[in-house]
PDB file of N, CA and C in Angstrom:
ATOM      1  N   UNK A   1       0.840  -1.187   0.000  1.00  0.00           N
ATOM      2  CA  UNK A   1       0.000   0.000   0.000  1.00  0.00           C
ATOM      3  C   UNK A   1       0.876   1.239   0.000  1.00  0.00           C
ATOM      4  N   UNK A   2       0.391   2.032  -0.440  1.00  0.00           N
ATOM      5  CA  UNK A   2       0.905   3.520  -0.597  1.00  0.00           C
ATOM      6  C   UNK A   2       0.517   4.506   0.476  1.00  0.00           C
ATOM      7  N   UNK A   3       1.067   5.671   0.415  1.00  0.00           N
ATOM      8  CA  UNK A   3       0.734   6.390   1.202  1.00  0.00           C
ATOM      9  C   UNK A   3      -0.272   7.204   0.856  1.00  0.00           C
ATOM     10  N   UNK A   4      -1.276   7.906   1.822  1.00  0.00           N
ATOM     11  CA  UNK A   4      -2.943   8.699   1.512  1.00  0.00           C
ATOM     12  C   UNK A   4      -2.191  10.027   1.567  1.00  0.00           C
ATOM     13  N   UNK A   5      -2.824  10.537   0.621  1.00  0.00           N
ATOM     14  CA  UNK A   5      -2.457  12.192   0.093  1.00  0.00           C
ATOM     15  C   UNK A   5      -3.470  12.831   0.918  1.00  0.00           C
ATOM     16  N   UNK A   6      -3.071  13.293   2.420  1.00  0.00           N
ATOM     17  CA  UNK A   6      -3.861  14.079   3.155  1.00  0.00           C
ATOM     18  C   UNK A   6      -5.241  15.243   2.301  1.00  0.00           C
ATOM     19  N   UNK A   7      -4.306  16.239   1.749  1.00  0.00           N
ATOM     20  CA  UNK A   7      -4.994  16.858   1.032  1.00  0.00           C
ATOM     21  C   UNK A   7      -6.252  16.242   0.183  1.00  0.00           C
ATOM     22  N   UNK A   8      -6.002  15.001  -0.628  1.00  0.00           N
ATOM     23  CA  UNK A   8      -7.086  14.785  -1.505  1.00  0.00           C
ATOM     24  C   UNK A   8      -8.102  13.578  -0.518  1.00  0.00           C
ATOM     25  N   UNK A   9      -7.691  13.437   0.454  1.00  0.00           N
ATOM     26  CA  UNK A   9      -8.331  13.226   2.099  1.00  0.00           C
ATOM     27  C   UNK A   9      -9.458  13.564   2.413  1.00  0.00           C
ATOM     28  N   UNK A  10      -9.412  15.009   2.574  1.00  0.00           N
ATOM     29  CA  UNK A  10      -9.385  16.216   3.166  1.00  0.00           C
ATOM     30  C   UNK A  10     -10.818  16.440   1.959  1.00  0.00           C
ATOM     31  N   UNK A  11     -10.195  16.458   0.881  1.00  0.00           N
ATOM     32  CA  UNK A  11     -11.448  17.160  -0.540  1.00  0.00           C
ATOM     33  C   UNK A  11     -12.769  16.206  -0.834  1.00  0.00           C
ATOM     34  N   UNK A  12     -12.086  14.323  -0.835  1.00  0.00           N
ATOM     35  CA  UNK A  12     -13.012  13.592  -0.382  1.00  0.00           C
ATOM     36  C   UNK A  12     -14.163  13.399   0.201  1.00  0.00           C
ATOM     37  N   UNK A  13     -13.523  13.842   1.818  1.00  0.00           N
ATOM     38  CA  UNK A  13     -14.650  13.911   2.873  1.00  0.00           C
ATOM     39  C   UNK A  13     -15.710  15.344   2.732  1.00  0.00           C
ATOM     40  N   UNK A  14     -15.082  15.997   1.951  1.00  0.00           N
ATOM     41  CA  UNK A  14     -16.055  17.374   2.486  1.00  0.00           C
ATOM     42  C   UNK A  14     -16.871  16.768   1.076  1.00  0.00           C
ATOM     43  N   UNK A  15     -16.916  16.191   0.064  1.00  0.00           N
ATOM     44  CA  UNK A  15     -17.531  16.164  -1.086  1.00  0.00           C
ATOM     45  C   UNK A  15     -18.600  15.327  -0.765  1.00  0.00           C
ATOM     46  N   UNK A  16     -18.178  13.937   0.097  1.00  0.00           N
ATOM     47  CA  UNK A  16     -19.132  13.377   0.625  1.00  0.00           C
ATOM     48  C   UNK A  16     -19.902  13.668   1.280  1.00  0.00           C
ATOM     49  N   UNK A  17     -19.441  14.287   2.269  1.00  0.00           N
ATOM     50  CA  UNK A  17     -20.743  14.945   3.306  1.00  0.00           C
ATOM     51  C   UNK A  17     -21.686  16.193   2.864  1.00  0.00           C
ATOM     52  N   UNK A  18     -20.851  16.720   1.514  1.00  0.00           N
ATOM     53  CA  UNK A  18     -21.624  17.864   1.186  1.00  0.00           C
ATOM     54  C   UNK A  18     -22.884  16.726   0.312  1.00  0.00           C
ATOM     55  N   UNK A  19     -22.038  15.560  -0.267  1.00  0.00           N
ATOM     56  CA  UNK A  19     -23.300  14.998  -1.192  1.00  0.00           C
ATOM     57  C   UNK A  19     -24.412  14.348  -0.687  1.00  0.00           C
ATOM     58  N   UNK A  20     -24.004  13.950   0.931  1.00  0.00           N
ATOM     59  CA  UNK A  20     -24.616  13.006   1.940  1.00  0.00           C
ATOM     60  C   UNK A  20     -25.853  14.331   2.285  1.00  0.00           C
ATOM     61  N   UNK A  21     -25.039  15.459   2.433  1.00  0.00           N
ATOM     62  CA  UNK A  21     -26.585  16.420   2.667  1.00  0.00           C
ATOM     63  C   UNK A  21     -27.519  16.706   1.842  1.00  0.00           C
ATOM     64  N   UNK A  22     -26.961  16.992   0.498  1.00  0.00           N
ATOM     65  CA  UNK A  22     -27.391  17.896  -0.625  1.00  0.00           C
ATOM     66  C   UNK A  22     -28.602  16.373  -1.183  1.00  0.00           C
ATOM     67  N   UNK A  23     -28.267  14.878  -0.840  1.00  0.00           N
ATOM     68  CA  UNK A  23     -29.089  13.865  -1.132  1.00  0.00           C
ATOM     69  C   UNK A  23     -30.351  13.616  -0.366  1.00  0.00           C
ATOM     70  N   UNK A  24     -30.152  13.737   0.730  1.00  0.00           N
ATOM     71  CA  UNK A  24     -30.892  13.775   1.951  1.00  0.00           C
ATOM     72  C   UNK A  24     -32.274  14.979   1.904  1.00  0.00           C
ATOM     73  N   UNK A  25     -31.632  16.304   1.529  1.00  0.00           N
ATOM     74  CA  UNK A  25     -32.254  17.474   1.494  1.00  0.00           C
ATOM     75  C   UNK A  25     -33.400  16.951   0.154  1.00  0.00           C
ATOM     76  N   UNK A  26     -32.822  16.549  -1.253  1.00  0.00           N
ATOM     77  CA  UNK A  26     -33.235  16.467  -1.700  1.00  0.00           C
ATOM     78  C   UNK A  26     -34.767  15.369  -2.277  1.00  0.00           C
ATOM     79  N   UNK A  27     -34.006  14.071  -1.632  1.00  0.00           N
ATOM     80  CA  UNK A  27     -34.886  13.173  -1.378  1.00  0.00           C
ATOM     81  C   UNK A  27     -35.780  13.852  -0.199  1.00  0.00           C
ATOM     82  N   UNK A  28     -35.897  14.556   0.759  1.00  0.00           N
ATOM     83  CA  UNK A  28     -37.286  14.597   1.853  1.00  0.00           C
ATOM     84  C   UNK A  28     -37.863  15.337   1.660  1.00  0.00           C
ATOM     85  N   UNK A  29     -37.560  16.691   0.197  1.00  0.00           N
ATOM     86  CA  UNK A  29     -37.889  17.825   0.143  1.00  0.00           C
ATOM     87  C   UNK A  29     -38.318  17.775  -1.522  1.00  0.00           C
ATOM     88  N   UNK A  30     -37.854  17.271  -2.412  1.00  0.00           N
ATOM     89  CA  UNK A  30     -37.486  17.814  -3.693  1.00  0.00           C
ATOM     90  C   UNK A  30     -38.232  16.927  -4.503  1.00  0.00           C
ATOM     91  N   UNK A  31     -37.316  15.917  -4.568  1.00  0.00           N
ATOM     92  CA  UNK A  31     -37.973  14.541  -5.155  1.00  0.00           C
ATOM     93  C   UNK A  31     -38.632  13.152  -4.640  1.00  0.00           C
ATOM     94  N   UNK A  32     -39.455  12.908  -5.662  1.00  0.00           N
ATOM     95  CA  UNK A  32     -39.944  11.504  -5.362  1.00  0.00           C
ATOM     96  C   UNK A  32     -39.320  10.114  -5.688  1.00  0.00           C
ATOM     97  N   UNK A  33     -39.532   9.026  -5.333  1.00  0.00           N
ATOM     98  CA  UNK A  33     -38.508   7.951  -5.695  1.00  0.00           C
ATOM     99  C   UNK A  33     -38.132   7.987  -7.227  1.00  0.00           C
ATOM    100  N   UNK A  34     -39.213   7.694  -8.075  1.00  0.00           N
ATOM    101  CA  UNK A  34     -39.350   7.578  -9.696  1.00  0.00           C
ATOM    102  C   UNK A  34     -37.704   8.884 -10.246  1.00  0.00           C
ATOM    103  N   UNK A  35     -38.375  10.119  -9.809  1.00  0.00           N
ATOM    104  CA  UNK A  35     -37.853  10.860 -10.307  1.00  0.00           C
ATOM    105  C   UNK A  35     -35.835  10.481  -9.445  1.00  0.00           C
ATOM    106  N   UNK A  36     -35.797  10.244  -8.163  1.00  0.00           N
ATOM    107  CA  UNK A  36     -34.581   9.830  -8.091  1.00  0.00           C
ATOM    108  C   UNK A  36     -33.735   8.920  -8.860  1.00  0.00           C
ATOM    109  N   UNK A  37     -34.635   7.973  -9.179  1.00  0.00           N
ATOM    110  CA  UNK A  37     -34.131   6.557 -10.060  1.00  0.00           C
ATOM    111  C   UNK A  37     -33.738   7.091 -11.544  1.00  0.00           C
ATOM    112  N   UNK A  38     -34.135   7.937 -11.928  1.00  0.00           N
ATOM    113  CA  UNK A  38     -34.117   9.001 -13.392  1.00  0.00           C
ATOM    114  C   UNK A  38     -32.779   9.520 -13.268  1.00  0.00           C
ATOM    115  N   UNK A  39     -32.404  10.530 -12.090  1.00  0.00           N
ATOM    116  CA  UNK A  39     -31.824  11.149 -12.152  1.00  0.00           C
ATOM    117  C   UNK A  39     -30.323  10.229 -11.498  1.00  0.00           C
ATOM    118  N   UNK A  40     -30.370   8.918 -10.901  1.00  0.00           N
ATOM    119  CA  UNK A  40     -29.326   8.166 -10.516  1.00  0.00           C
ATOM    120  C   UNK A  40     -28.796   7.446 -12.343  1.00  0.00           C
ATOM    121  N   UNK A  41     -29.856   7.179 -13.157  1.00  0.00           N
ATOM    122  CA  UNK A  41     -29.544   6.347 -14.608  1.00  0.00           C
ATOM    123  C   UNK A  41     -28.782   7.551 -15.214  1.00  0.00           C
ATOM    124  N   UNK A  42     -29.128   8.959 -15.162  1.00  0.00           N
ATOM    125  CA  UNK A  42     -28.504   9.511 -15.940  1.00  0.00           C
ATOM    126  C   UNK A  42     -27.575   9.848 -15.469  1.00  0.00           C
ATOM    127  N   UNK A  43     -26.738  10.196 -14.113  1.00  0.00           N
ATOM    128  CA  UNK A  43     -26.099  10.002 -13.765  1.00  0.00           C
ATOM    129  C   UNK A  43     -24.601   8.676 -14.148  1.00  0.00           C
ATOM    130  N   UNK A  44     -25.473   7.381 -14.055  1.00  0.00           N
ATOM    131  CA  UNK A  44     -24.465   6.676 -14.378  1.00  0.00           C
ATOM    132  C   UNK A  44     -24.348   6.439 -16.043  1.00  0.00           C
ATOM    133  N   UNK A  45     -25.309   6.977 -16.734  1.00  0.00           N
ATOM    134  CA  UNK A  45     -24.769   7.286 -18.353  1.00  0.00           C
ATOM    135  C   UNK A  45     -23.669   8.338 -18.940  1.00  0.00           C
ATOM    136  N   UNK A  46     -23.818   9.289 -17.889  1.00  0.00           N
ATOM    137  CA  UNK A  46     -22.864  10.028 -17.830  1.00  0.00           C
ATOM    138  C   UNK A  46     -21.636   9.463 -17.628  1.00  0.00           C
ATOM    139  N   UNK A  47     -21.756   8.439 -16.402  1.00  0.00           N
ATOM    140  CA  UNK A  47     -20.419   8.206 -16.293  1.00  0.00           C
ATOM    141  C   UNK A  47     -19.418   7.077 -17.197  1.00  0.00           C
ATOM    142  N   UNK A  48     -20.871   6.323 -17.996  1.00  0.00           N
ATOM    143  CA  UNK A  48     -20.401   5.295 -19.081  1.00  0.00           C
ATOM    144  C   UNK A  48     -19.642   5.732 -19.822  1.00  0.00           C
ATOM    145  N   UNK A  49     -20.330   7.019 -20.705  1.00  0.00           N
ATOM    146  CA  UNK A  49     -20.002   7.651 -21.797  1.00  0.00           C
ATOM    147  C   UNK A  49     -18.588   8.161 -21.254  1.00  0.00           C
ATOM    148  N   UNK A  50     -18.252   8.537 -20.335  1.00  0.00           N
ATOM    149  CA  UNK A  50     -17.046   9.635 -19.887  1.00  0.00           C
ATOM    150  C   UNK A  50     -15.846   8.191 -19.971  1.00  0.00           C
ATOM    151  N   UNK A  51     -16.410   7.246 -19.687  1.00  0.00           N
ATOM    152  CA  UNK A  51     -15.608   6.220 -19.216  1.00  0.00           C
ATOM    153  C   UNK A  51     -15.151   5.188 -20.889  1.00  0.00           C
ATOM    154  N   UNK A  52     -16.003   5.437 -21.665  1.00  0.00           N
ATOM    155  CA  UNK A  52     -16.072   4.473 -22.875  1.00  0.00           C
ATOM    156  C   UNK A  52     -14.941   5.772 -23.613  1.00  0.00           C
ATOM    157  N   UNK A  53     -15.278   7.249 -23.452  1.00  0.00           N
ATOM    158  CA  UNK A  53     -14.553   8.076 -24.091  1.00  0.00           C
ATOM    159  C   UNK A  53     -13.028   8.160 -24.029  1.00  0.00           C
ATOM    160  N   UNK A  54     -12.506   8.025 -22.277  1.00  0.00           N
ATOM    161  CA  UNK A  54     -11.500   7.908 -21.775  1.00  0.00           C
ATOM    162  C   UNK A  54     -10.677   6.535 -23.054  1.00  0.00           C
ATOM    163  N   UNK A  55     -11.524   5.055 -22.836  1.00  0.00           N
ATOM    164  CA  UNK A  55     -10.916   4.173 -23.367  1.00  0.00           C
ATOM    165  C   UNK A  55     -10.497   4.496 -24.889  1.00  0.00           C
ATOM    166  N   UNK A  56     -11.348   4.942 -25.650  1.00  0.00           N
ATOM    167  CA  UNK A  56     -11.319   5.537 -26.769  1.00  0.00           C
ATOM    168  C   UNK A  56     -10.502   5.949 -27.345  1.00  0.00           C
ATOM    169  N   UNK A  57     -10.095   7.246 -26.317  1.00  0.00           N
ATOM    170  CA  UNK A  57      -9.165   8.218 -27.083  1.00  0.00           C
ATOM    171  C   UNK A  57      -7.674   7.989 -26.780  1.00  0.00           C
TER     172      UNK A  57
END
């Protein structure tokens, strides 16, 4: 094992907890399940495409 780059540590955790809120807020307030499940697919199409592009080029 290698050593953990404090800093990108550090950027990790605040991204998570900002996403752990910003999900939370949104699911009890915003959206309904249907519309979460929408917005989780496009989400991971996004990340296909970014990922099929990477191999690609």
């Amino acid at each position: 094992m290698g050593n953990i780059d404090p800093y990108l540590l550090v950027l990790c955790a605040i991204g998570s907890i900002a996403g752990g809120l910003l999900g939370n807020y949104l699911m009890r307030k915003r959206l309904t399940a249907p519309q979460v499940k929408k917005v989780i697919g496009i989400v991971l199409y996004i990340i296909a495409v970014k990922m099929l592009g990477d191999l690609l080029i």
